[in-house]
C-alpha atoms as a PDB file:
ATOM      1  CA  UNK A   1      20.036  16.940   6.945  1.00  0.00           C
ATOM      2  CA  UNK A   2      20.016  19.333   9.610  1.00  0.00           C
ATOM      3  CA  UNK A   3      19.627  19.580  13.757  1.00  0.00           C
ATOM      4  CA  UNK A   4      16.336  20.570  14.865  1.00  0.00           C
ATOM      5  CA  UNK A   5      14.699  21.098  18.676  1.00  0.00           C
ATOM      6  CA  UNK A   6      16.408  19.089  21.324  1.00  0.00           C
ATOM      7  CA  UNK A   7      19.244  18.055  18.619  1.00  0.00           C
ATOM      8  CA  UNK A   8      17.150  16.043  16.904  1.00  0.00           C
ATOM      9  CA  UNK A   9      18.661  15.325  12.784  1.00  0.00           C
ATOM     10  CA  UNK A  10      16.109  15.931  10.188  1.00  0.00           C
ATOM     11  CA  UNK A  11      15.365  16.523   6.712  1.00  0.00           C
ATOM     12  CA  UNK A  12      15.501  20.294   5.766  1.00  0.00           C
ATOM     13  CA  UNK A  13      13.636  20.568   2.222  1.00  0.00           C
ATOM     14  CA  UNK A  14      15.048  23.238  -0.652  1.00  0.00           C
ATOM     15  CA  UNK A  15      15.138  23.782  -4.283  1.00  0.00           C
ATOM     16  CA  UNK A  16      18.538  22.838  -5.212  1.00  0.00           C
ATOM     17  CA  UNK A  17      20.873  26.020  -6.036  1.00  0.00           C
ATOM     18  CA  UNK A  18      24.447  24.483  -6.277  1.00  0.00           C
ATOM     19  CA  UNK A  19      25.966  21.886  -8.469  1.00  0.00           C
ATOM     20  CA  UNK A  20      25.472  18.205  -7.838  1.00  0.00           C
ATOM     21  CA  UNK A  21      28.009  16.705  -5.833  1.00  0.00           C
ATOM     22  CA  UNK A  22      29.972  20.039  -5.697  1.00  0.00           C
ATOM     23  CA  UNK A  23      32.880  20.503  -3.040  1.00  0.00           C
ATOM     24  CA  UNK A  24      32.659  20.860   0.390  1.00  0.00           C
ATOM     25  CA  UNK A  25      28.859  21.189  -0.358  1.00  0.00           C
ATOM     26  CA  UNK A  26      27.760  19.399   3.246  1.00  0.00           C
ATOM     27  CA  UNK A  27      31.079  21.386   4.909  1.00  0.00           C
ATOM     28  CA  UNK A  28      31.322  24.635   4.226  1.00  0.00           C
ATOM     29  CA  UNK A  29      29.183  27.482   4.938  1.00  0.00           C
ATOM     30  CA  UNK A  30      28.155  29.365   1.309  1.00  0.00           C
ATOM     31  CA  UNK A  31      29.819  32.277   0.344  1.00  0.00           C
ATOM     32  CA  UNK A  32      29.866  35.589  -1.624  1.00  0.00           C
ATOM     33  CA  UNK A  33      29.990  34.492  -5.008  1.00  0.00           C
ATOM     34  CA  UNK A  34      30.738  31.210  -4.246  1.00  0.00           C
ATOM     35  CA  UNK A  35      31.366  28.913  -7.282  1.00  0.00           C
ATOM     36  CA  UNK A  36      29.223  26.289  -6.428  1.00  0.00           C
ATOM     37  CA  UNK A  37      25.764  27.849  -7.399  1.00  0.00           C
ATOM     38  CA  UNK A  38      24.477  27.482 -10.590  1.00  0.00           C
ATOM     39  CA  UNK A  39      22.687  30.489 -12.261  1.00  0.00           C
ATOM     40  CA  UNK A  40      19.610  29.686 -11.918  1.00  0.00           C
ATOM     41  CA  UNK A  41      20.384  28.838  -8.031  1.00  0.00           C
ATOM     42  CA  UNK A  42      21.967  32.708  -7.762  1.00  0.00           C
ATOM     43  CA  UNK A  43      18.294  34.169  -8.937  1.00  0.00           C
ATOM     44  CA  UNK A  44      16.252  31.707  -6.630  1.00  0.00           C
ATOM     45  CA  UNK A  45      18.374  32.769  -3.564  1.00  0.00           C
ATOM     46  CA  UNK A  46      18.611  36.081  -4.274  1.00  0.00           C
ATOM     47  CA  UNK A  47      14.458  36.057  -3.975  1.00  0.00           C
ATOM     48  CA  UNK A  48      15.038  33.070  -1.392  1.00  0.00           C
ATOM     49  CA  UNK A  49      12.886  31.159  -3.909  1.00  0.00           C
ATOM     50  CA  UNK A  50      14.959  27.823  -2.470  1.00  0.00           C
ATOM     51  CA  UNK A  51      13.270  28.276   0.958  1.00  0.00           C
ATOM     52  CA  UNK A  52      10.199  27.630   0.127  1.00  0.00           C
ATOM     53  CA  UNK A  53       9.811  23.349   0.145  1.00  0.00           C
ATOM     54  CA  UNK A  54      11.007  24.421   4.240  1.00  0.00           C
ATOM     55  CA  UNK A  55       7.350  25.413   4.260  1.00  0.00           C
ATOM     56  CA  UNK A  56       6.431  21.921   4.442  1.00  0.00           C
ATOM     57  CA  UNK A  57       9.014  21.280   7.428  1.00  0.00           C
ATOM     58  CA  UNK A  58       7.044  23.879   9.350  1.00  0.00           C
ATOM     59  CA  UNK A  59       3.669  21.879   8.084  1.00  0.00           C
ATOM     60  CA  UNK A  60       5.327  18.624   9.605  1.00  0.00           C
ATOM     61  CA  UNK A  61       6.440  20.059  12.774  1.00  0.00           C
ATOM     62  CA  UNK A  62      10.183  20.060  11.695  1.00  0.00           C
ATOM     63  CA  UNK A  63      10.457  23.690  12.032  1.00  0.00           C
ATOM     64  CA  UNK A  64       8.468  26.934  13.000  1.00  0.00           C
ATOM     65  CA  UNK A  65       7.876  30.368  10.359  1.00  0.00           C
ATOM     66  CA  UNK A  66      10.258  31.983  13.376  1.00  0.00           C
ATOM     67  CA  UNK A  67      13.731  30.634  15.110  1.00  0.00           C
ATOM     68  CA  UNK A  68      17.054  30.393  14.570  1.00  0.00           C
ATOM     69  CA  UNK A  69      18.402  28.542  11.169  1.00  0.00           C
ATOM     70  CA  UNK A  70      18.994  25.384  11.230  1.00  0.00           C
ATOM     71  CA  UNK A  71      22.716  24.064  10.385  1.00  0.00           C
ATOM     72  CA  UNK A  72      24.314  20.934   9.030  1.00  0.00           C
ATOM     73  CA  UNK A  73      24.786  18.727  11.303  1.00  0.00           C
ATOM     74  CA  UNK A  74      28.840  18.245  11.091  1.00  0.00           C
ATOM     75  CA  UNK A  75      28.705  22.060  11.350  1.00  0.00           C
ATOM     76  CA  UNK A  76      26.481  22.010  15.031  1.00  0.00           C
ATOM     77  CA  UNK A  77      29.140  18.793  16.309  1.00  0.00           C
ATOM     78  CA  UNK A  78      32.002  21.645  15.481  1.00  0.00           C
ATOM     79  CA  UNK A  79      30.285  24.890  16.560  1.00  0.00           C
ATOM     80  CA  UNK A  80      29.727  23.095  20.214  1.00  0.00           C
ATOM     81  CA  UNK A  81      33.058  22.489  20.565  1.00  0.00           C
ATOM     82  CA  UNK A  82      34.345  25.512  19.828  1.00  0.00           C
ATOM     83  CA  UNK A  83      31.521  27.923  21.100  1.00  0.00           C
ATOM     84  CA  UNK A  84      30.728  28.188  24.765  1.00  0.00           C
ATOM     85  CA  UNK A  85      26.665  27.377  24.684  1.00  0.00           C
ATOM     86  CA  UNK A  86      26.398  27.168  21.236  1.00  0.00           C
ATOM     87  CA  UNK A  87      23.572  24.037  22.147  1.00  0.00           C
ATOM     88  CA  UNK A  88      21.375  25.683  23.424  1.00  0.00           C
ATOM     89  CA  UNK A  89      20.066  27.475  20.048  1.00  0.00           C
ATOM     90  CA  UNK A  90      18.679  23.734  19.954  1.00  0.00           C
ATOM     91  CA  UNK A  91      15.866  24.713  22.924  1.00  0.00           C
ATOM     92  CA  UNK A  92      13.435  26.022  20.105  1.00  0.00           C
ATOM     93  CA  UNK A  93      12.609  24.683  17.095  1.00  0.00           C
ATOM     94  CA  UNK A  94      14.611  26.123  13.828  1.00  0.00           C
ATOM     95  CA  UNK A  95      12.811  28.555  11.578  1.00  0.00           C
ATOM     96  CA  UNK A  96      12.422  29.425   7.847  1.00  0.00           C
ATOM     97  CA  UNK A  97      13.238  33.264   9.111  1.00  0.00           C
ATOM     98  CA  UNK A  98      14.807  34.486  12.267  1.00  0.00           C
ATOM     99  CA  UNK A  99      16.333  37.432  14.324  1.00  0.00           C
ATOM    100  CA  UNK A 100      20.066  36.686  12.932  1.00  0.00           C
ATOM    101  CA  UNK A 101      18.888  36.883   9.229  1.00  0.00           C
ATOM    102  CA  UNK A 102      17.418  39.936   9.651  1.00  0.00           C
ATOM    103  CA  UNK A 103      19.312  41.614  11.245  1.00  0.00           C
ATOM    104  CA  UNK A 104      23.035  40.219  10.225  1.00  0.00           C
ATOM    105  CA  UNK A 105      22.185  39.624   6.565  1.00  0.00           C
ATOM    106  CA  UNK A 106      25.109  37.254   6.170  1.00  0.00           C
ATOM    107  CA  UNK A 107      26.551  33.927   7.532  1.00  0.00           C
ATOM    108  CA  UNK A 108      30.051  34.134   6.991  1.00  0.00           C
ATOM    109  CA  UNK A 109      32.014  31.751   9.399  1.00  0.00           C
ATOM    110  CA  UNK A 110      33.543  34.987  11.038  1.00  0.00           C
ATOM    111  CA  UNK A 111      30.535  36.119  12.281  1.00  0.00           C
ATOM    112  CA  UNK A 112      28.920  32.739  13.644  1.00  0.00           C
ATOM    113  CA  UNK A 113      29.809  34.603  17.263  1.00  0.00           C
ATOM    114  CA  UNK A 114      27.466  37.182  16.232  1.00  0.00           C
ATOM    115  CA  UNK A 115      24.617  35.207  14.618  1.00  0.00           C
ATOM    116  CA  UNK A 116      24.615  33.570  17.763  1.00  0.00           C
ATOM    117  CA  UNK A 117      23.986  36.665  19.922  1.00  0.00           C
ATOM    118  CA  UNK A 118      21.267  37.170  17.595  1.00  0.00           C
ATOM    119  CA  UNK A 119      19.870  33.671  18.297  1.00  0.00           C
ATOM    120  CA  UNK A 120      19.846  33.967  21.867  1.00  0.00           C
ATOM    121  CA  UNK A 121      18.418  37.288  21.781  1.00  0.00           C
ATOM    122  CA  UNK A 122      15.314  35.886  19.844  1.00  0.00           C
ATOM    123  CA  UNK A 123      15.344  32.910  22.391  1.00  0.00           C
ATOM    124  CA  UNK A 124      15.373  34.920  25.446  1.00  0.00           C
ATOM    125  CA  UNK A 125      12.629  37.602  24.022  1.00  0.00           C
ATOM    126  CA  UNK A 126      10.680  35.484  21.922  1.00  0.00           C
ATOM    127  CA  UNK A 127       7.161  36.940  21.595  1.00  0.00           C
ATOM    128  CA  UNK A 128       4.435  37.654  19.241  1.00  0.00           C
ATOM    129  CA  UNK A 129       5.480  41.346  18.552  1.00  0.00           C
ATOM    130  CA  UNK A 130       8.992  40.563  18.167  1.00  0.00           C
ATOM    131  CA  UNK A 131       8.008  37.378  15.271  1.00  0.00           C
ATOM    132  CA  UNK A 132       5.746  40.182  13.889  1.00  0.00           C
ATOM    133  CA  UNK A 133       8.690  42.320  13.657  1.00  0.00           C
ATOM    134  CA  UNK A 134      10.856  39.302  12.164  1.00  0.00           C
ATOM    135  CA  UNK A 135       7.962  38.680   9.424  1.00  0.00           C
ATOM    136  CA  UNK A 136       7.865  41.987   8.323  1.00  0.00           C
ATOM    137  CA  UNK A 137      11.549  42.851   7.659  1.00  0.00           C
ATOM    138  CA  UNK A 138      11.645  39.423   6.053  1.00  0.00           C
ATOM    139  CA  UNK A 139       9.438  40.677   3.838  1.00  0.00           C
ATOM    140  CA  UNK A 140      11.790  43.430   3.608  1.00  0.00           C
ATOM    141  CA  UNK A 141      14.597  41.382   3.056  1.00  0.00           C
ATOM    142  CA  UNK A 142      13.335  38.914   0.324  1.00  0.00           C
ATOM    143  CA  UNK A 143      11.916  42.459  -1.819  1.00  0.00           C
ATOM    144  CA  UNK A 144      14.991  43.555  -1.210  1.00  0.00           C
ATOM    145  CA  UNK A 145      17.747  41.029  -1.855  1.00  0.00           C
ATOM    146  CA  UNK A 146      19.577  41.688   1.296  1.00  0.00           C
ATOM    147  CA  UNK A 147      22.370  39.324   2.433  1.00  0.00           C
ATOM    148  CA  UNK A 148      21.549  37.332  -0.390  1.00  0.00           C
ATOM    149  CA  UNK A 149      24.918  34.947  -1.615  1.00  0.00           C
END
């Protein structure tokens, strides 16, 4: 499950890369090497393989090719609280790509400040020329492996 447009809870479709029923699995944000992806699940992340089904949440409206990520939803409940404005990454839909992930590489919890900038940025400038820009160094980043965990 994750929070889409307007707040709105829906289901976010992946390949599975982590262990069934590991720890924390629905809690906490994924990590370098983190323990709870299987080997298979490091190579199909690593080519973002697992991101792929999300092309059928764009298909059903869920989601667009461009926007900010989409996040669990006990994650969103505890980001508002702590994070002045944090809802309003919610005004466009969630995307299978976005500024932050190009540009940040990583989602550790310490820099959820920073992703956010990121967000807003591609929220307040969204345009063709700037998802162009997003599409290609996605590219970039999937032939590359970068920020891959």
């Amino acid at each position: 499950q994750r929070v889409g447009l307007g707040g709105k809870v829906f289901t976010m479709y992946k390949f599975r890369s982590m262990t069934i029923n590991a720890d924390n699995q629905n809690t906490v944000m994924t990590q370098i090497n983190d323990n709870r992806i299987t080997k298979v699940g490091k190579i199909i992340r690593k080519w973002r393989i697992d991101e792929l089904p999300q092309l059928w949440n764009v298909l059903r409206g869920d989601m667009s090719l461009i926007g900010p990520r989409p996040e669990l939803p006990n994650m969103v409940e505890k980001l508002e609280q702590e994070i002045p404005f944090y809802v309003y990454r919610q005004l466009v839909k969630p995307g299978l790509s976005g500024w932050a992930q190009v540009t940040q590489g990583d989602n550790h919890v310490e820099n959820i400040a920073e992703k956010l900038e990121y967000d807003f940025y591609y929220i307040k400038n969204a345009s063709f020329s700037l998802d162009l820009l997003i599409i290609i160094k996605t590219i970039k980043t999937i032939l590359s492996g970068f920020g891959a965990r």
